[in-house]
Protein backbone atom coordinates (compact mmCIF):
# COMPACT_ATOMS: atom_id res chain seq x y z
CA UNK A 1 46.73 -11.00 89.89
CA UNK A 2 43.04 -11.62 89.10
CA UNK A 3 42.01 -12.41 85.63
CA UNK A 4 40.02 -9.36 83.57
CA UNK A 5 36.32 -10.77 82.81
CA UNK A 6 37.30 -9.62 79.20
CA UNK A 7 40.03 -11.05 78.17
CA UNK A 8 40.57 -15.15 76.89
CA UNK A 9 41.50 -16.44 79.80
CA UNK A 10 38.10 -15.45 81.61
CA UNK A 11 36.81 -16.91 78.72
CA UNK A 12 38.44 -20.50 79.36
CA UNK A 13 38.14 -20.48 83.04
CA UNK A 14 34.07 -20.12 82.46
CA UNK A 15 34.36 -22.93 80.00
CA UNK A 16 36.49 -25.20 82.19
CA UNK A 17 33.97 -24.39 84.64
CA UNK A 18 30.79 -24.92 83.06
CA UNK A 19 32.65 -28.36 81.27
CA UNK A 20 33.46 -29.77 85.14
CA UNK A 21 29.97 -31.81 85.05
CA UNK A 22 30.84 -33.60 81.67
CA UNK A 23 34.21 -34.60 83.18
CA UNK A 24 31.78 -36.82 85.55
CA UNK A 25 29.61 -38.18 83.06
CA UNK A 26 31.20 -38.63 79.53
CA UNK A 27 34.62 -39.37 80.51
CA UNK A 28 33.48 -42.33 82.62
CA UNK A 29 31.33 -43.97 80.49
CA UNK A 30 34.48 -46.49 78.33
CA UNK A 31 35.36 -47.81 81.92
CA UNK A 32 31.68 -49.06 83.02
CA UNK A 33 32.44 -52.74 82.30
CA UNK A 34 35.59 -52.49 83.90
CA UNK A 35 34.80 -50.99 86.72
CA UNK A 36 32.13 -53.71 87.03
CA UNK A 37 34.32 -56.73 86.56
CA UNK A 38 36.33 -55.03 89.97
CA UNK A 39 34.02 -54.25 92.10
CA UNK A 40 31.61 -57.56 91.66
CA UNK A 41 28.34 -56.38 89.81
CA UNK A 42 27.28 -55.82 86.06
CA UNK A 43 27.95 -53.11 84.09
CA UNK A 44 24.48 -52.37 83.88
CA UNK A 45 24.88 -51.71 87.81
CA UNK A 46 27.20 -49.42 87.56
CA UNK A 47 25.51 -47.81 85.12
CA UNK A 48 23.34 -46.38 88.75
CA UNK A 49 26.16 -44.20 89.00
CA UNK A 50 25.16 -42.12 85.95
CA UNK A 51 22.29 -41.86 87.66
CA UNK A 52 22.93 -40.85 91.02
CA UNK A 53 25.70 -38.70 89.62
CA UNK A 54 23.11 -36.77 87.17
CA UNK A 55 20.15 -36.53 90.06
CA UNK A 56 22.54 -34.94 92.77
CA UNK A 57 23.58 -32.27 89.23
CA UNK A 58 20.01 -31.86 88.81
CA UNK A 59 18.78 -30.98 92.04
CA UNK A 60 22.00 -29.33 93.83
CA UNK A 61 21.60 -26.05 91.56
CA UNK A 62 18.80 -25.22 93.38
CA UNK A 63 20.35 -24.40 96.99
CA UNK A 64 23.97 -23.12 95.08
CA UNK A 65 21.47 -20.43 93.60
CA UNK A 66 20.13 -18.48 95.94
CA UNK A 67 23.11 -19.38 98.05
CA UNK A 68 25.10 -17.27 95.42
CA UNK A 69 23.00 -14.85 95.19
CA UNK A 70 23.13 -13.86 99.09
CA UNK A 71 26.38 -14.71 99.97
CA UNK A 72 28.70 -14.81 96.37
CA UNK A 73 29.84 -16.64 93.54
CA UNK A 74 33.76 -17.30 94.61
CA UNK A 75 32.44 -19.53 97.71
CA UNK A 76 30.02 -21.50 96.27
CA UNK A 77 32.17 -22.49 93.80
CA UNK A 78 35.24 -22.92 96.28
CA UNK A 79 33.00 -25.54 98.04
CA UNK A 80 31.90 -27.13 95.39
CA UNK A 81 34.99 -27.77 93.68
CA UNK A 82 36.53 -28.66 97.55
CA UNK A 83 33.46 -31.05 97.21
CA UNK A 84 34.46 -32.83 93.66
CA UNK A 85 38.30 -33.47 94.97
CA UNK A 86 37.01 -34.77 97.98
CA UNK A 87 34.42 -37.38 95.85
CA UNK A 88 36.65 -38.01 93.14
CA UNK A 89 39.08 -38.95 95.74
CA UNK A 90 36.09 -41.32 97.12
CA UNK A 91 35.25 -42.59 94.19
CA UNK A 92 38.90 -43.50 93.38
CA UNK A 93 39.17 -45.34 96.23
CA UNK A 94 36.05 -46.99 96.60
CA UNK A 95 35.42 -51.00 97.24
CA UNK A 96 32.36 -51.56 96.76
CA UNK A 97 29.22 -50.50 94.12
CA UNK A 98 27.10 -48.87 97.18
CA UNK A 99 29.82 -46.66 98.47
CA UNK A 100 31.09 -45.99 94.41
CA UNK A 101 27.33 -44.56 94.54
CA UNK A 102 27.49 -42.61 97.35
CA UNK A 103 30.78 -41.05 96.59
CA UNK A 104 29.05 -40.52 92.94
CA UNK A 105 26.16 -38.53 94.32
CA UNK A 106 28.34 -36.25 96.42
CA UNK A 107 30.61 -36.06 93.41
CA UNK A 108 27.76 -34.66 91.74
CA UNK A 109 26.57 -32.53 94.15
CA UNK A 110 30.03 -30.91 93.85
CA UNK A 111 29.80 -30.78 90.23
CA UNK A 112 26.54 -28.47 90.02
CA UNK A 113 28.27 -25.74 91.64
CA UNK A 114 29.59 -24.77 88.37
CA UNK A 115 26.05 -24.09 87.25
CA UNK A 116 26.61 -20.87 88.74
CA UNK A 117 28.97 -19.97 85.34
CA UNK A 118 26.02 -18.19 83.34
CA UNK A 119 24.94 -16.34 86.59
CA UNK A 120 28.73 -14.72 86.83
CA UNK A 121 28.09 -14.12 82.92
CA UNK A 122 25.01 -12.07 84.08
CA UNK A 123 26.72 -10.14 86.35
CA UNK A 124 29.17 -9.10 84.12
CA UNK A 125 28.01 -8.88 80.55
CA UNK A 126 24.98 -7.72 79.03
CA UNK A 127 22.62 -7.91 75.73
CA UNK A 128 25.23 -9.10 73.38
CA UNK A 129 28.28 -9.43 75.47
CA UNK A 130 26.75 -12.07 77.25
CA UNK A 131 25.35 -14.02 74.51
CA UNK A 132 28.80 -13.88 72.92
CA UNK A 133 29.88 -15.17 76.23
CA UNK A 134 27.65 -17.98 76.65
CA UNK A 135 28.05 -18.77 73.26
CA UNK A 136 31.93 -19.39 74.23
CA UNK A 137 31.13 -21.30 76.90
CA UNK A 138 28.54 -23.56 74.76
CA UNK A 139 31.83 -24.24 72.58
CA UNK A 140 34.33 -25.21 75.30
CA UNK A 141 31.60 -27.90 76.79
CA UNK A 142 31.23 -29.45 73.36
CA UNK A 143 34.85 -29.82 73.14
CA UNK A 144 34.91 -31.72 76.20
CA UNK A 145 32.18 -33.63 75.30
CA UNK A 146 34.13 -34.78 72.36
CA UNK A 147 37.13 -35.40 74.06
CA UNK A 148 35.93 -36.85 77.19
CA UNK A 149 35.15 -39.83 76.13
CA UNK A 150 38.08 -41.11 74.05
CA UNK A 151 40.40 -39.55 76.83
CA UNK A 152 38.09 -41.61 79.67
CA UNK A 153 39.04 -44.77 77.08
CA UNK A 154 42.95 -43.84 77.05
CA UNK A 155 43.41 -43.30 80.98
CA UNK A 156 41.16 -46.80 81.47
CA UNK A 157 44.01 -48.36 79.08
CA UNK A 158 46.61 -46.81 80.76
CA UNK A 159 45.78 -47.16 84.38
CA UNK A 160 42.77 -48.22 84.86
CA UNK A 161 39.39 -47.00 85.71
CA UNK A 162 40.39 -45.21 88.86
CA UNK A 163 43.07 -43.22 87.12
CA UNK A 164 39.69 -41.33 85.66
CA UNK A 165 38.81 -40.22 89.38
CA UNK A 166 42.55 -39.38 89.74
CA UNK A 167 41.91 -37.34 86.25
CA UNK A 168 38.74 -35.83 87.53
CA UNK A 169 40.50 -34.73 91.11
CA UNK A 170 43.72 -33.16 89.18
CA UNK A 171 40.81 -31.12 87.30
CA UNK A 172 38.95 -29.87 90.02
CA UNK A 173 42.25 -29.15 91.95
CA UNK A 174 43.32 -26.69 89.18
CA UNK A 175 40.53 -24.77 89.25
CA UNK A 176 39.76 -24.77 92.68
CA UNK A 177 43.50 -22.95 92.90
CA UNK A 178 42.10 -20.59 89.98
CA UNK A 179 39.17 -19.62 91.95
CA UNK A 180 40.81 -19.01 94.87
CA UNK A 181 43.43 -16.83 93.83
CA UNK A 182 42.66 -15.10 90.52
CA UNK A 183 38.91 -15.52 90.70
CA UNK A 184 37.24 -11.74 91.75
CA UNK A 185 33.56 -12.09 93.23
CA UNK A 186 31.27 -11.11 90.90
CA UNK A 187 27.53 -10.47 92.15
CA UNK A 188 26.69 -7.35 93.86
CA UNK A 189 25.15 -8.72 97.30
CA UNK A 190 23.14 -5.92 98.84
CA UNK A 191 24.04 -5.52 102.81
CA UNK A 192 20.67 -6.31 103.99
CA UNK A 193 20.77 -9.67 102.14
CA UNK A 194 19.58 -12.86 104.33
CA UNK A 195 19.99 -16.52 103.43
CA UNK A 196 16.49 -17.23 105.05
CA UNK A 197 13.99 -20.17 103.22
CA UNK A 198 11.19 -17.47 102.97
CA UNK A 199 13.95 -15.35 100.82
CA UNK A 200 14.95 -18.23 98.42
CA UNK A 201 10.97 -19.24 98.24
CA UNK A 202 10.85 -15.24 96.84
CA UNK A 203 13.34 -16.00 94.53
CA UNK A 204 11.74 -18.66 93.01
CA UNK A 205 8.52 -17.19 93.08
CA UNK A 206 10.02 -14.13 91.16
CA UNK A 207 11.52 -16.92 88.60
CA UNK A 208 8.33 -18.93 88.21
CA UNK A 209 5.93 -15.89 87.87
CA UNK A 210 7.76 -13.54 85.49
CA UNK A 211 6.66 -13.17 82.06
CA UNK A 212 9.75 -13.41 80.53
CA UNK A 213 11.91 -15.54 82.44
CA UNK A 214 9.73 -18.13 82.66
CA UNK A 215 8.67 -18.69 78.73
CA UNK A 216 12.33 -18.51 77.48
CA UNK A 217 12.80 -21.47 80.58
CA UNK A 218 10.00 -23.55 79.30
CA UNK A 219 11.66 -22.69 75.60
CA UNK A 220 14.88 -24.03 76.80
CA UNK A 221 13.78 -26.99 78.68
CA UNK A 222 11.86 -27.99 75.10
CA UNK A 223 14.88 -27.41 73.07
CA UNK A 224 16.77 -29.81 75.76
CA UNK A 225 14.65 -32.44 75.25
CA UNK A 226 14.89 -32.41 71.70
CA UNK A 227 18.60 -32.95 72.26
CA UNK A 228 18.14 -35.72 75.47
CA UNK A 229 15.91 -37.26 73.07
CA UNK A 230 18.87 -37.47 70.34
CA UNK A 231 21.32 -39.20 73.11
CA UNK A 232 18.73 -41.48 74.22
CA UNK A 233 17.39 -42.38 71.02
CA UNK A 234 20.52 -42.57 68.31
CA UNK A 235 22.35 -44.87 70.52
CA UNK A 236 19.58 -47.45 70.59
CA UNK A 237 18.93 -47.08 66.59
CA UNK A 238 22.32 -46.94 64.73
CA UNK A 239 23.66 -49.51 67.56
CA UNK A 240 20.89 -51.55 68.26
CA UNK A 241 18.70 -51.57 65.35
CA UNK A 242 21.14 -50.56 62.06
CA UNK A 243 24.13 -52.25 63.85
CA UNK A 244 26.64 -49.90 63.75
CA UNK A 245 29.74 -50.65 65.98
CA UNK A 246 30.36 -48.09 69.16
CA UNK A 247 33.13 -46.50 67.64
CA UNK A 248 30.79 -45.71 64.49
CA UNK A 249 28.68 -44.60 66.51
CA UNK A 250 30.97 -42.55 68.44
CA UNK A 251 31.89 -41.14 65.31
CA UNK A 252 28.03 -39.58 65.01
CA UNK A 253 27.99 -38.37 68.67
CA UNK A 254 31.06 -36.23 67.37
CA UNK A 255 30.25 -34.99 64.71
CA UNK A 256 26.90 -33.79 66.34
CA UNK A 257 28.61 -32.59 69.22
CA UNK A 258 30.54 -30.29 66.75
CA UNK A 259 27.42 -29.29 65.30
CA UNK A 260 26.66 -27.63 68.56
CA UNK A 261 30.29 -26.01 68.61
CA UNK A 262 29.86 -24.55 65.13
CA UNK A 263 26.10 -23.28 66.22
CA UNK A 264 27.17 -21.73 69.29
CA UNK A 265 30.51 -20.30 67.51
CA UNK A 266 28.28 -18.53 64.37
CA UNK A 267 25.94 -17.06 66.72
CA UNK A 268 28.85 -15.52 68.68
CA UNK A 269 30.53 -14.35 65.13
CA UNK A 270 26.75 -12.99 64.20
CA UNK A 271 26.28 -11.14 67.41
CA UNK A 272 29.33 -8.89 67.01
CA UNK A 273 27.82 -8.29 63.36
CA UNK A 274 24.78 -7.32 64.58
CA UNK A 275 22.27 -10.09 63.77
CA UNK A 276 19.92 -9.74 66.63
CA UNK A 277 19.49 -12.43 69.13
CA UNK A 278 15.74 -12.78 68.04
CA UNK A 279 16.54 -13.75 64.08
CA UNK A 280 19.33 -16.22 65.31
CA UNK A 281 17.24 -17.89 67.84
CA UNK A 282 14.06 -18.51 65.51
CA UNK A 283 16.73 -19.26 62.81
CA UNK A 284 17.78 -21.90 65.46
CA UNK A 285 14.73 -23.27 66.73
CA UNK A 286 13.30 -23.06 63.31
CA UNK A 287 16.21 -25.36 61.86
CA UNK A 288 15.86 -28.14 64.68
CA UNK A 289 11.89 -28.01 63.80
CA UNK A 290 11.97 -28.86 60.52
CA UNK A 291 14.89 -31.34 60.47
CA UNK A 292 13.67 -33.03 63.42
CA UNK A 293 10.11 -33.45 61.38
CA UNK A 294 11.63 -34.51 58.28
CA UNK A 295 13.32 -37.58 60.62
CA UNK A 296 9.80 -38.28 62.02
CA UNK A 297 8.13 -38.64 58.54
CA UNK A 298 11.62 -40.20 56.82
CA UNK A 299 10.86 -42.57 59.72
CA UNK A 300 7.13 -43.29 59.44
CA UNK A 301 8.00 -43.87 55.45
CA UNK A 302 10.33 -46.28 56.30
CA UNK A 303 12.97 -45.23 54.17
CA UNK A 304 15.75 -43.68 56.61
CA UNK A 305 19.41 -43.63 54.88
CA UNK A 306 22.09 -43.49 57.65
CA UNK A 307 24.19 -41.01 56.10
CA UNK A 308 20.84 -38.47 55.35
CA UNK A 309 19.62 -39.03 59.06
CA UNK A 310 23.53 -38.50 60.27
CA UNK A 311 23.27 -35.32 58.44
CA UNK A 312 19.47 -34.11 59.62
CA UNK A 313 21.03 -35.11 63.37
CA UNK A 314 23.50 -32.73 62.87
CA UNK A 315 21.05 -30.03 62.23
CA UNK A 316 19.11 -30.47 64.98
CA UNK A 317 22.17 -30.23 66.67
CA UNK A 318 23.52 -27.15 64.62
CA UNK A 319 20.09 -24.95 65.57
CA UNK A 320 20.44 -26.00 69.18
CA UNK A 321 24.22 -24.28 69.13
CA UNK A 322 21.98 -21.15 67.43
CA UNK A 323 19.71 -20.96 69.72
CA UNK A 324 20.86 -21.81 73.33
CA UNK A 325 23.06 -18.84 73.92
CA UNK A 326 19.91 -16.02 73.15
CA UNK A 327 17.26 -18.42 75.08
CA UNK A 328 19.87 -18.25 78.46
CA UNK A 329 20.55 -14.48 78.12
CA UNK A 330 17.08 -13.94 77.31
CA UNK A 331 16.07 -16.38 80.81
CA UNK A 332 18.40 -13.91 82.86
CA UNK A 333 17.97 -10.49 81.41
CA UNK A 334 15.39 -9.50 83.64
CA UNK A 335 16.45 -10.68 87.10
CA UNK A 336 19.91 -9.54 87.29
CA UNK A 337 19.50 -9.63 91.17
CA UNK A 338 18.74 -12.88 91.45
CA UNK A 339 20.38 -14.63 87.96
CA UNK A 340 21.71 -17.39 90.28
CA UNK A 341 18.00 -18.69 91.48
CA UNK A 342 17.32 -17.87 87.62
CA UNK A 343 20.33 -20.15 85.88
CA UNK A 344 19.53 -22.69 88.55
CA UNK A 345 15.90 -22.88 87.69
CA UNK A 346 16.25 -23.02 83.82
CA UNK A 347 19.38 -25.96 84.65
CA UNK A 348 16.80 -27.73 86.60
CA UNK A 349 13.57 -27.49 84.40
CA UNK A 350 15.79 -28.51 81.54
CA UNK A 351 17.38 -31.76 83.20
CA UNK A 352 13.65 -32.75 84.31
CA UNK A 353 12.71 -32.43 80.58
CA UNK A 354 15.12 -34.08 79.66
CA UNK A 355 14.87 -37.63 81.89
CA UNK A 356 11.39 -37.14 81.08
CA UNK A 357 12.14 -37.26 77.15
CA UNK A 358 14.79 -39.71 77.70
CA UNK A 359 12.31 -42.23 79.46
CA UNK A 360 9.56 -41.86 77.19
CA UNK A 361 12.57 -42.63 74.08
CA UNK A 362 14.40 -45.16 75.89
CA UNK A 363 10.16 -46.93 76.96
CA UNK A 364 9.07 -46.65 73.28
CA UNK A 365 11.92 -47.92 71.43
CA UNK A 366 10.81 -51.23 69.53
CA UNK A 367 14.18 -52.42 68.72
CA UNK A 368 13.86 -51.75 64.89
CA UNK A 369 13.19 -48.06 64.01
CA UNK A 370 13.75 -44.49 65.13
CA UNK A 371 10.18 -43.60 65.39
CA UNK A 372 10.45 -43.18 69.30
CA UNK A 373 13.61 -40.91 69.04
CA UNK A 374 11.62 -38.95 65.84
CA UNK A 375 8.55 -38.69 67.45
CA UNK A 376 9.92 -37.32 70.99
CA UNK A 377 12.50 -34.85 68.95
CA UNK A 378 9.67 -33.71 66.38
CA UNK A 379 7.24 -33.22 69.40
CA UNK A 380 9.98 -31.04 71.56
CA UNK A 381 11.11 -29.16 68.98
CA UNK A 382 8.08 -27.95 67.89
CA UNK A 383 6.95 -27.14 71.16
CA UNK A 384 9.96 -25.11 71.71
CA UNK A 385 9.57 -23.30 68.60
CA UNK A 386 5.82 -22.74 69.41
CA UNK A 387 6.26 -21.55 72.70
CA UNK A 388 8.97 -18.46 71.66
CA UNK A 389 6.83 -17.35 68.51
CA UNK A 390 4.07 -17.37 70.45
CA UNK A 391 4.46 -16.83 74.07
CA UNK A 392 8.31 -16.08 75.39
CA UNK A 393 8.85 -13.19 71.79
CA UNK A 394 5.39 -11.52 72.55
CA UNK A 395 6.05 -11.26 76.74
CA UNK A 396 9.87 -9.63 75.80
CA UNK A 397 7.94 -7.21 73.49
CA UNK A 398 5.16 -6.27 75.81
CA UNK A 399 7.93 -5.72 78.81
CA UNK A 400 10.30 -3.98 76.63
CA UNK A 401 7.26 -1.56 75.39
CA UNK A 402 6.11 -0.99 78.89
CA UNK A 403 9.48 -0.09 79.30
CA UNK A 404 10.33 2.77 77.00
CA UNK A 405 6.30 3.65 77.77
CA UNK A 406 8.00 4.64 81.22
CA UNK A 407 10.99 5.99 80.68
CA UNK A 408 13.32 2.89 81.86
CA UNK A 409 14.12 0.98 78.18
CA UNK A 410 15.76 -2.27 79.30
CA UNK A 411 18.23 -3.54 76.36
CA UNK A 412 16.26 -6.84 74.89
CA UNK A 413 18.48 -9.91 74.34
CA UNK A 414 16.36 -10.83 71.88
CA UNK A 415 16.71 -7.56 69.66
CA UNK A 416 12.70 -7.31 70.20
């Protein structure tokens, strides 16, 4: 019996999909040391693994795209998740850092498949629908986000740090059953369709050349490093510089974490009242922008309270959860045909952003304030909010007149 794409459980299979890549990151991140101490190098070392896990999710997306575009949804995701099990297995059972790496990158490889959750949204939901869906899938990520890591903590406790490969296996096994047998294909694949390079290059070309797609990408990527620039950065100052202990620490990453949850659960509440996606999105973008600029100045005052910065944080996280759902409907609206190559671009462009605002946090800091983390987050955000007054908001409007100007309206996600 396959699942209905309206009903809850739809709802939590997306989100279980869509949360498989932060089951590979956040859940592994208490057993670093220990994983270290067994396999003969520093945690620092192993730390590579983050980062060959989060290059192989960065760059993978692109192939699943098109790939699910041309020849479905159900088997790209099938071999991906086959791929995770087989990894996680790897990784469990891995004796050495080089091959832990290895097994990490294919891991991750695996892992991106589930980008392909907001293209199956695409194909199924429209205007508001969809941003209500993504919005529900924004929700059950931050959950695991929260969870992830105290649960990565109690399994290392328990069993050790390869019981957390075990974990991540018995996750992708479940689904991978899910998909298989109450999963229904959802992306209309046109009989003439060819998996040729020159028709993925067209893809991309259509991605990187439209005039709507591509601002409400660039306003995504922006809003992504605002928040890359948050992980990066708050870690380094409440830890490093205030002094904080991890676990008050871990606290704040929480707490913001929710922030997202509640953003991305009003704006799904809003939607089915009828606030249009445009008013929640600059409400979103607007709210990061001016609590990320009152860090920067609190910052280059010197006065910076941990509980009033703790608070601010959470607002920059709060308009993210606003806005996030209406910029990816907005990205995909256009290009139903080809939303995979679209979802896999905007993943992409945002993860680039993001190491790039990362780097430039993580090169800056000066052990003592927050003024690289303020300065990268005020810079982001503002260029996020910039580029949808001005660019992304105007391009819907001018398509969406042409539009109705021809007799062939197309429903704006952004209400424009």
């Amino acid at each position: 019996m396959r699942i209905e794409p309206h009903s809850f459980a739809f709802t939590v299979l997306l989100g279980a999909l869509a949360a498989v890549p932060y089951s590979g990151i956040d859940i592994n991140l208490p057993a670093l040391a220990a994983t270290g101490a067994t396999l003969g190098a520093s945690a620092s070392d192993v730390g590579l693994t983050m980062s060959a896990f989060m290059l192989s999710l960065a760059t993978a997306p692109l192939i699943y795209g098109p790939v699910s575009d041309r020849l479905g949804r159900k088997p790209v995701l099938a071999f991906g998740l086959a791929l995770f099990i087989a990894a996680s297995i790897s990784c469990a059972l891995a004796t050495s850092l080089p091959l832990l790496l290895v097994c990490r990158f294919f891991q991750g490889i695996g892992a991106a498949a589930t980008a392909t959750t907001f293209a199956i949204i695409r194909d199924l939901f429209d205007g508001d629908a969809a941003r209500g869906k993504i919005a529900n899938v924004m929700v059950a990520v931050n959950v695991a986000t929260v969870i992830a890591p105290t649960a990565g903590a109690a399994l290392l406790a328990a069993a050790g740090w390869r019981s957390i490969y075990a974990a991540q296996t018995a996750i992708g096994a479940m689904l991978l059953v899910v998909v298989m047998f109450r999963f229904a294909e959802t992306a209309t694949i046109a009989p003439s369709a060819r998996l040729i390079p020159s028709a993925v290059t067209d893809s991309y070309r259509r991605v990187l050349t439209h005039p709507v797609s591509l601002p409400f990408i660039l306003v995504g990527a922006a809003g992504g490093a605002t928040v890359f620039a948050y992980v990066t950065g708050a870690s380094l100052f409440f830890v490093g510089a205030v002094g904080l202990s991890p676990a008050q620490y871990g606290l704040i990453f929480s707490a913001c974490s929710a922030s997202v949850m509640a953003g991305a659960f009003v704006d799904g509440q809003l939607g089915r009242r009828g606030i249009s996606s445009s008013h929640m999105l600059a409400t979103g973008l607007t709210l990061s922008s001016a609590a990320s600029v009152a860090l920067l100045a609190m910052t280059s005052a010197g006065w910076m309270p941990t509980a009033l910065v703790v608070v601010l944080l959470m607002a920059v996280a709060l308009g993210f959860g606003l806005s996030v759902p209406n910029v990816m409907s907005a990205t995909m609206q256009h290009l139903p045909d080809i939303a995979g190559a679209v979802s896999a671009a905007a993943g992409s462009v945002q993860l680039i952003a993001g190491a790039v605002s990362s780097g430039l946090v993580a090169a800056r800091f000066d052990g003592r304030t927050a003024l690289s983390m303020t300065a990268v987050m005020a810079a982001s955000s503002l260029l996020a909010l910039g580029l949808y007054l001005l660019v992304a908001r105007p391009a819907d409007r001018r398509l969406q007149s042409r539009a109705i100007d021809s007799g062939t309206a197309i429903r704006s996600p952004t209400g424009s």
